[in-house]
N, C-alpha and C. Protein backbone atom coordinates (compact mmCIF):
# COMPACT_ATOMS: atom_id res chain seq x y z
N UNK A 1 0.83 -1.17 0.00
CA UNK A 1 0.00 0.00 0.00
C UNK A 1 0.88 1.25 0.00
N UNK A 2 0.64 2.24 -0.73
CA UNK A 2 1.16 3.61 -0.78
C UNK A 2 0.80 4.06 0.73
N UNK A 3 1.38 5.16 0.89
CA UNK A 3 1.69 6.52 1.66
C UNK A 3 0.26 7.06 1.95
N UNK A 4 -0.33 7.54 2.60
CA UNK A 4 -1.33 8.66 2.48
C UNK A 4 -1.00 10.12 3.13
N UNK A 5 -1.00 11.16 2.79
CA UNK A 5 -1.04 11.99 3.15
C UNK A 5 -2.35 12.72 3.25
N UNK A 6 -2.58 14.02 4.22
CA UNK A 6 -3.37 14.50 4.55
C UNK A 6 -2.90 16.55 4.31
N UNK A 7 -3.62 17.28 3.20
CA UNK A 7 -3.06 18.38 3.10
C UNK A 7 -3.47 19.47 4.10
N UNK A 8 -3.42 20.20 4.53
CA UNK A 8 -3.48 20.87 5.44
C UNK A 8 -4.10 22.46 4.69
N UNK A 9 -4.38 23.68 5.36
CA UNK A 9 -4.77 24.41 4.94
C UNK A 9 -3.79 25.40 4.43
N UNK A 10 -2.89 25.39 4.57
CA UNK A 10 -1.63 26.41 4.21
C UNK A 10 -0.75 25.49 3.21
N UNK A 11 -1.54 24.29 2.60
CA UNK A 11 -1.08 23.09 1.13
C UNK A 11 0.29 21.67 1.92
N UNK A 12 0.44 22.57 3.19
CA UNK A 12 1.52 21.31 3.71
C UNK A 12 0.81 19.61 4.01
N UNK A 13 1.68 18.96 3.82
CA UNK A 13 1.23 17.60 3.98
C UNK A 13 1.43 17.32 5.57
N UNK A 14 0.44 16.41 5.95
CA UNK A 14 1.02 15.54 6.72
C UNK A 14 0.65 14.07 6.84
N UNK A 15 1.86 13.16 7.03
CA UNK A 15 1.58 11.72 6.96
C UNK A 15 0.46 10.78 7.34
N UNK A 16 -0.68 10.66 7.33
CA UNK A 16 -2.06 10.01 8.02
C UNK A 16 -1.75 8.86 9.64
N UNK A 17 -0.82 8.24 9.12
CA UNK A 17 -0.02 7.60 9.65
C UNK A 17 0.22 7.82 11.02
N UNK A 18 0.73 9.31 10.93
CA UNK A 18 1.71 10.16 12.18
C UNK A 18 0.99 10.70 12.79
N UNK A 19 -0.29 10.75 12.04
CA UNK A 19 -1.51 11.53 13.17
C UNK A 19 -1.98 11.08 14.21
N UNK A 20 -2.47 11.38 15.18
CA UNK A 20 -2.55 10.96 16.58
C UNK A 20 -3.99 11.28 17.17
N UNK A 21 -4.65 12.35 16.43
CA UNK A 21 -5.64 13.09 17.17
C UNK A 21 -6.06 14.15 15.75
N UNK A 22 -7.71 14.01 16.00
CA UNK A 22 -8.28 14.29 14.62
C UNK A 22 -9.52 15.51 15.86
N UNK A 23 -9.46 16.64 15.73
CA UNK A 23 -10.40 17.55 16.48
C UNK A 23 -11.25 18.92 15.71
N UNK A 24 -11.82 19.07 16.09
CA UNK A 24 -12.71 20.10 15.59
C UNK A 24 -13.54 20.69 16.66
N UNK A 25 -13.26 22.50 16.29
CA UNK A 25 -14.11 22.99 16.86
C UNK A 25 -15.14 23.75 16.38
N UNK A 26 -15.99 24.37 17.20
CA UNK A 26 -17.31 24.95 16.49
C UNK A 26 -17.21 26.55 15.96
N UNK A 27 -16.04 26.83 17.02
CA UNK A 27 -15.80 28.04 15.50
C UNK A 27 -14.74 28.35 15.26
N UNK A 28 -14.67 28.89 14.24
CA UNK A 28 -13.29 29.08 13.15
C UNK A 28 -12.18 29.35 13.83
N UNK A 29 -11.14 29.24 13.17
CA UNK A 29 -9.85 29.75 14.20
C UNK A 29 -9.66 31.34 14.13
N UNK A 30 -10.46 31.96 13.60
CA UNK A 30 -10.60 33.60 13.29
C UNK A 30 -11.61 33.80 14.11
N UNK A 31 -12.72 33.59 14.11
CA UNK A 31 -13.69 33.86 14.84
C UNK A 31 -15.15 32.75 15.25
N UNK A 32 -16.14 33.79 15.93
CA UNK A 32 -17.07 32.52 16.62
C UNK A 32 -18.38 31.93 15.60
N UNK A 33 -18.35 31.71 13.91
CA UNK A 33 -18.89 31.36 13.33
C UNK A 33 -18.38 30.05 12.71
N UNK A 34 -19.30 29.37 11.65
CA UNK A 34 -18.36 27.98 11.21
C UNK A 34 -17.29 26.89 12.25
N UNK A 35 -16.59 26.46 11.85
CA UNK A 35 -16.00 25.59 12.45
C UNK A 35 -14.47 25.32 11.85
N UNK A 36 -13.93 24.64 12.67
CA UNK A 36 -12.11 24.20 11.89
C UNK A 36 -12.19 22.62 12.32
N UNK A 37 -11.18 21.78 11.82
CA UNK A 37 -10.83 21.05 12.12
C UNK A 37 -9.20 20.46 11.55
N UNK A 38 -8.95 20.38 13.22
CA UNK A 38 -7.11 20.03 13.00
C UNK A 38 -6.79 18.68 13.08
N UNK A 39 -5.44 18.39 12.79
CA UNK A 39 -5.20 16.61 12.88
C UNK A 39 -3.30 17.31 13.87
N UNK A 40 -3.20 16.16 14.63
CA UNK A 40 -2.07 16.32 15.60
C UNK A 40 -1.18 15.39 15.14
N UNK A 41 -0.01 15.13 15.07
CA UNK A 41 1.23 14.77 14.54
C UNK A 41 2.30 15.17 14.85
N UNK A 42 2.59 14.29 15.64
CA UNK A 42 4.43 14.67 16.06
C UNK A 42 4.00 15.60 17.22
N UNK A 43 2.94 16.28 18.22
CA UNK A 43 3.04 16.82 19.21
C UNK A 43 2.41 18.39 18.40
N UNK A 44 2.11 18.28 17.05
CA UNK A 44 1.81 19.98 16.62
C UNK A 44 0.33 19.73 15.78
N UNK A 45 -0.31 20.54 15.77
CA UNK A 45 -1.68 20.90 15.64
C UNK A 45 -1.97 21.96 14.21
N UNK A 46 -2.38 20.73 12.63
CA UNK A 46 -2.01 21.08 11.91
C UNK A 46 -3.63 21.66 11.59
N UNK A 47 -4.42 22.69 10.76
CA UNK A 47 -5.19 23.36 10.59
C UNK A 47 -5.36 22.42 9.19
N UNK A 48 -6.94 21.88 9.23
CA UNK A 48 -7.34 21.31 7.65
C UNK A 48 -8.45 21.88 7.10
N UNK A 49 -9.01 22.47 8.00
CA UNK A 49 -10.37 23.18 7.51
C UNK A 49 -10.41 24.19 8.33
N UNK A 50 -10.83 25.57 8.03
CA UNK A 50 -10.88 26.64 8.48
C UNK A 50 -12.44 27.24 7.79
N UNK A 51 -13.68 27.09 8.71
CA UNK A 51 -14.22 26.94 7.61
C UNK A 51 -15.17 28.47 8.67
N UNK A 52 -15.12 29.54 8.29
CA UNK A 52 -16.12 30.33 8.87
C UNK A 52 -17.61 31.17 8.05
N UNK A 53 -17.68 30.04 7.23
CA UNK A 53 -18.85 30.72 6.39
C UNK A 53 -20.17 30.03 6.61
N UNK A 54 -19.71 28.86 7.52
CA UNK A 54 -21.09 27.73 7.60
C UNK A 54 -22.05 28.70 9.11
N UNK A 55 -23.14 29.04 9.36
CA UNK A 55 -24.14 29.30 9.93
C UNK A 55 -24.65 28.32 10.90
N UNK A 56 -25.28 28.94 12.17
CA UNK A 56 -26.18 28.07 12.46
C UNK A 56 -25.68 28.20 14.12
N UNK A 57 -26.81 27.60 14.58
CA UNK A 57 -26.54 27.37 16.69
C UNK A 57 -25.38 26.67 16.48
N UNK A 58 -24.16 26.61 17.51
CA UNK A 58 -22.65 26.13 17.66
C UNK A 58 -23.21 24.94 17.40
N UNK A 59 -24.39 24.22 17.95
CA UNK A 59 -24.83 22.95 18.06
C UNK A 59 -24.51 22.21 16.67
N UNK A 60 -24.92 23.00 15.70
CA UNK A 60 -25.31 22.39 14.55
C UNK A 60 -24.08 22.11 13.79
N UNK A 61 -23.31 23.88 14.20
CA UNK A 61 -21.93 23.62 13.48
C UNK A 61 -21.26 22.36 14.13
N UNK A 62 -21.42 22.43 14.92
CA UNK A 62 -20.47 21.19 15.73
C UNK A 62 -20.89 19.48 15.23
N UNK A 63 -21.87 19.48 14.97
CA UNK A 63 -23.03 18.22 14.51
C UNK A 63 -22.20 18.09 12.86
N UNK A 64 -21.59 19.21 12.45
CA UNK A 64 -21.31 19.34 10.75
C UNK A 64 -20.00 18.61 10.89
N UNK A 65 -19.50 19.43 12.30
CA UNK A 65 -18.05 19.50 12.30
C UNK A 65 -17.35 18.25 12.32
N UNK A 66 -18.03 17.23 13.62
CA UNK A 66 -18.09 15.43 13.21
C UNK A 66 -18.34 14.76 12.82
N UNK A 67 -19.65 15.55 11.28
CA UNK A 67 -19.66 14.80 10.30
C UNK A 67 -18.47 14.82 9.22
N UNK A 68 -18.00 15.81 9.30
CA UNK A 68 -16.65 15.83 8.56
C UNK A 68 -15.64 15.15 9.29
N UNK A 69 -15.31 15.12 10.19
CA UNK A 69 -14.42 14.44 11.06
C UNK A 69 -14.27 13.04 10.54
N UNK A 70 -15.81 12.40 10.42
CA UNK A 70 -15.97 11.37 10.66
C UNK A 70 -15.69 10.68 8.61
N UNK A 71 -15.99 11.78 8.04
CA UNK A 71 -15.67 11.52 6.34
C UNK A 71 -14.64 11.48 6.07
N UNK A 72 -13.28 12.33 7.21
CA UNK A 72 -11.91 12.31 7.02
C UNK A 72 -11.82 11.20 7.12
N UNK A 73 -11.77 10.33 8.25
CA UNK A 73 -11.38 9.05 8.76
C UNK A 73 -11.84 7.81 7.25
N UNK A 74 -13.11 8.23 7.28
CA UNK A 74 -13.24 7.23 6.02
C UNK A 74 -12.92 7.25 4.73
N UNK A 75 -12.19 8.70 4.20
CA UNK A 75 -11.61 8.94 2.97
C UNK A 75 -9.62 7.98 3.34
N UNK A 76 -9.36 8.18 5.02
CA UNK A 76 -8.18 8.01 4.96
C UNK A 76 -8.14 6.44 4.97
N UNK A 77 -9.25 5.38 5.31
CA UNK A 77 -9.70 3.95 5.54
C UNK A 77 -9.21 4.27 3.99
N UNK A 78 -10.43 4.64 2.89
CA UNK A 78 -10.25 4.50 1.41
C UNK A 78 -9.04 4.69 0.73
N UNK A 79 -8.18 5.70 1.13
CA UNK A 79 -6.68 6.05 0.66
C UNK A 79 -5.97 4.80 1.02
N UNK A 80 -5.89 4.07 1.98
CA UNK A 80 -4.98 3.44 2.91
C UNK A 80 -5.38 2.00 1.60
N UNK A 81 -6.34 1.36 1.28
CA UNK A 81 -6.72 0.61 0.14
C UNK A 81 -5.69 0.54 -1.10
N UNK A 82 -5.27 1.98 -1.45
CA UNK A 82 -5.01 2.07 -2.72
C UNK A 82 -3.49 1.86 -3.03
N UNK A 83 -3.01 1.00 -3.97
CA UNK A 83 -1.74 0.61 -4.37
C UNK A 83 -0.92 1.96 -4.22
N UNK A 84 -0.92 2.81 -5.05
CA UNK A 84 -0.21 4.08 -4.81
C UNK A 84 -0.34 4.63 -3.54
N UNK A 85 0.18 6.09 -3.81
CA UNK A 85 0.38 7.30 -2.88
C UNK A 85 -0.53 7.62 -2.90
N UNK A 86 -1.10 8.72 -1.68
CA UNK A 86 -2.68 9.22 -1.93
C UNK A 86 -2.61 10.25 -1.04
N UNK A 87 -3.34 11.87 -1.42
CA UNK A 87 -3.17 12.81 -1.08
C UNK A 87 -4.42 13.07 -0.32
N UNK A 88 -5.11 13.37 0.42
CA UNK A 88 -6.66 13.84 1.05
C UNK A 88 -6.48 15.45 1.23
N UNK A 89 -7.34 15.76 0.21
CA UNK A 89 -7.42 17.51 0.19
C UNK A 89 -9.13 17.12 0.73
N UNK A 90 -8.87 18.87 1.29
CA UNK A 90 -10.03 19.07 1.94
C UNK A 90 -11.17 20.45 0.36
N UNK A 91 -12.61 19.66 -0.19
CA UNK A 91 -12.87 20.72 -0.98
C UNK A 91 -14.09 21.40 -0.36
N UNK A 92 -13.83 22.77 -0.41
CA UNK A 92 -14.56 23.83 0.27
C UNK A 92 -15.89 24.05 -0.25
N UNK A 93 -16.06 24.02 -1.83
CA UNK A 93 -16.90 23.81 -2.47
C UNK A 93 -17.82 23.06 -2.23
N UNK A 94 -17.25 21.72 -2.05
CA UNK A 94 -18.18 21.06 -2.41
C UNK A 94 -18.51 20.12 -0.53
N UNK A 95 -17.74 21.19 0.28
CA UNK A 95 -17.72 20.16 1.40
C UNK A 95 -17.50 18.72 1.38
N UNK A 96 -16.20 18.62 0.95
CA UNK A 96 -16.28 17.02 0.88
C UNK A 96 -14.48 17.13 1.03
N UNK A 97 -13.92 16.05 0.77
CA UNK A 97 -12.99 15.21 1.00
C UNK A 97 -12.47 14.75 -0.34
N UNK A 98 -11.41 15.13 -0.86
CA UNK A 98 -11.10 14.72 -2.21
C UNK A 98 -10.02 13.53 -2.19
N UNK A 99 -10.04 12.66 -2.90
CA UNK A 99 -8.55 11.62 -2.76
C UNK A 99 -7.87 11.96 -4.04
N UNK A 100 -6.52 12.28 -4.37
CA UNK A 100 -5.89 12.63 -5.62
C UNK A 100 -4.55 11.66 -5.61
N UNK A 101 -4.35 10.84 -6.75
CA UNK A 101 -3.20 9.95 -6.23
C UNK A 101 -1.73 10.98 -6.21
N UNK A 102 -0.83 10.85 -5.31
CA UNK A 102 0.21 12.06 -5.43
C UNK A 102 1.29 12.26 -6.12
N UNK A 103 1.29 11.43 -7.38
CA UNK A 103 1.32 11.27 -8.61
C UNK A 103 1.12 12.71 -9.78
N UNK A 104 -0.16 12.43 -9.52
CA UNK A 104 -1.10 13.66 -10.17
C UNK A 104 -0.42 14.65 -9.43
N UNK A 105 -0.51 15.27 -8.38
CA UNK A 105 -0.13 16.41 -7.30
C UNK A 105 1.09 17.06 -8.14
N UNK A 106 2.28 15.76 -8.05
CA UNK A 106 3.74 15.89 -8.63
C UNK A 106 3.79 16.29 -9.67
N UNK A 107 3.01 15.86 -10.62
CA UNK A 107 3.17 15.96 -12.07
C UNK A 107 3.73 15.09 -13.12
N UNK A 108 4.01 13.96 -12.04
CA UNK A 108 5.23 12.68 -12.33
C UNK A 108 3.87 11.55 -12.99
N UNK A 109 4.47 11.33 -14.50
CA UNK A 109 3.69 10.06 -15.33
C UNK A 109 3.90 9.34 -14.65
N UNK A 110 3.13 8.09 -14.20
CA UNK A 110 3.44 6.53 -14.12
C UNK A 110 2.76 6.04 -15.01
N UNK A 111 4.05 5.12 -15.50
CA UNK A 111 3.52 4.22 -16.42
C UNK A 111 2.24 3.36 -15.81
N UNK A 112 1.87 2.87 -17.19
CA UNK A 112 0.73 1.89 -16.65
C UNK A 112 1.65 0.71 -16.58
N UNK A 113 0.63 -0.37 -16.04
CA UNK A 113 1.18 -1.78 -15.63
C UNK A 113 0.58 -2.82 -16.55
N UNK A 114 1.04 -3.07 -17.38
CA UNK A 114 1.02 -4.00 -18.65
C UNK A 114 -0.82 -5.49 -17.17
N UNK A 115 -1.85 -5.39 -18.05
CA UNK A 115 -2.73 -6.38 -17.45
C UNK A 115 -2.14 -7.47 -18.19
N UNK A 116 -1.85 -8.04 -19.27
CA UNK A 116 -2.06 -9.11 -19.52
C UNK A 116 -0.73 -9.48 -20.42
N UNK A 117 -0.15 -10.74 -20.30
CA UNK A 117 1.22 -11.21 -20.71
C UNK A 117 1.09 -11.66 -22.59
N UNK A 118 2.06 -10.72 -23.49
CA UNK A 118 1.59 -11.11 -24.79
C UNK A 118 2.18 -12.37 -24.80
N UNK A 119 1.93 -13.07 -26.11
CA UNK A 119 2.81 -14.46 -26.19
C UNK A 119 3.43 -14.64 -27.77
């Protein structure tokens, strides 16, 4: 199995692996609307979502905030599957969780892998 990484909000990676602690709070790291959520690694507290445009009682944001929590974990189950490297960006758009192999990211071709033996 490849690598997974996890991108962070300022584009840095960090290893899925090395993470320790996956948290979110109900409001932004700017102010008391929306929500963030960080992943911990190595003892430091990396920012993946900074999200202060989402509305609503803290309740709700917070109800959003571990539903995302809980989509990280299962995008990084899905990455952890895949033969290659695998990147988990966070998309703002579309609120969701993107997997990109880190391949693509690089810009680096891989060949394909021949399926079937000629004779």
């Amino acid at each position: 199995m490849g690598d997974v990484w996890i991108r962070t909000i300022s584009h840095s990676l960090v290893r899925a692996d090395r993470v320790t602690e996956i948290a979110s709070s109900r409001g932004s790291v700017h102010e008391e609307r929306g929500y963030s959520i960080k992943a911990v690694a190595g003892g430091k507290a990396y920012i993946l979502v900074d999200n202060s445009d989402l509305e609503g009682s803290a309740n709700a944001r917070f109800g959003h905030a571990s539903r995302m929590q809980a989509a990280l974990l299962l995008a990084v189950d899905a990455a952890s599957t895949v033969p290659e490297s695998m990147v988990i960006s966070y998309e703002q758009d579309g609120e969701r969780w993107i997997l990109t192999p880190a391949s693509d990211i690089a810009g680096v071709s891989v060949p394909a892998t021949a399926t079937a033996k000629g004779t």
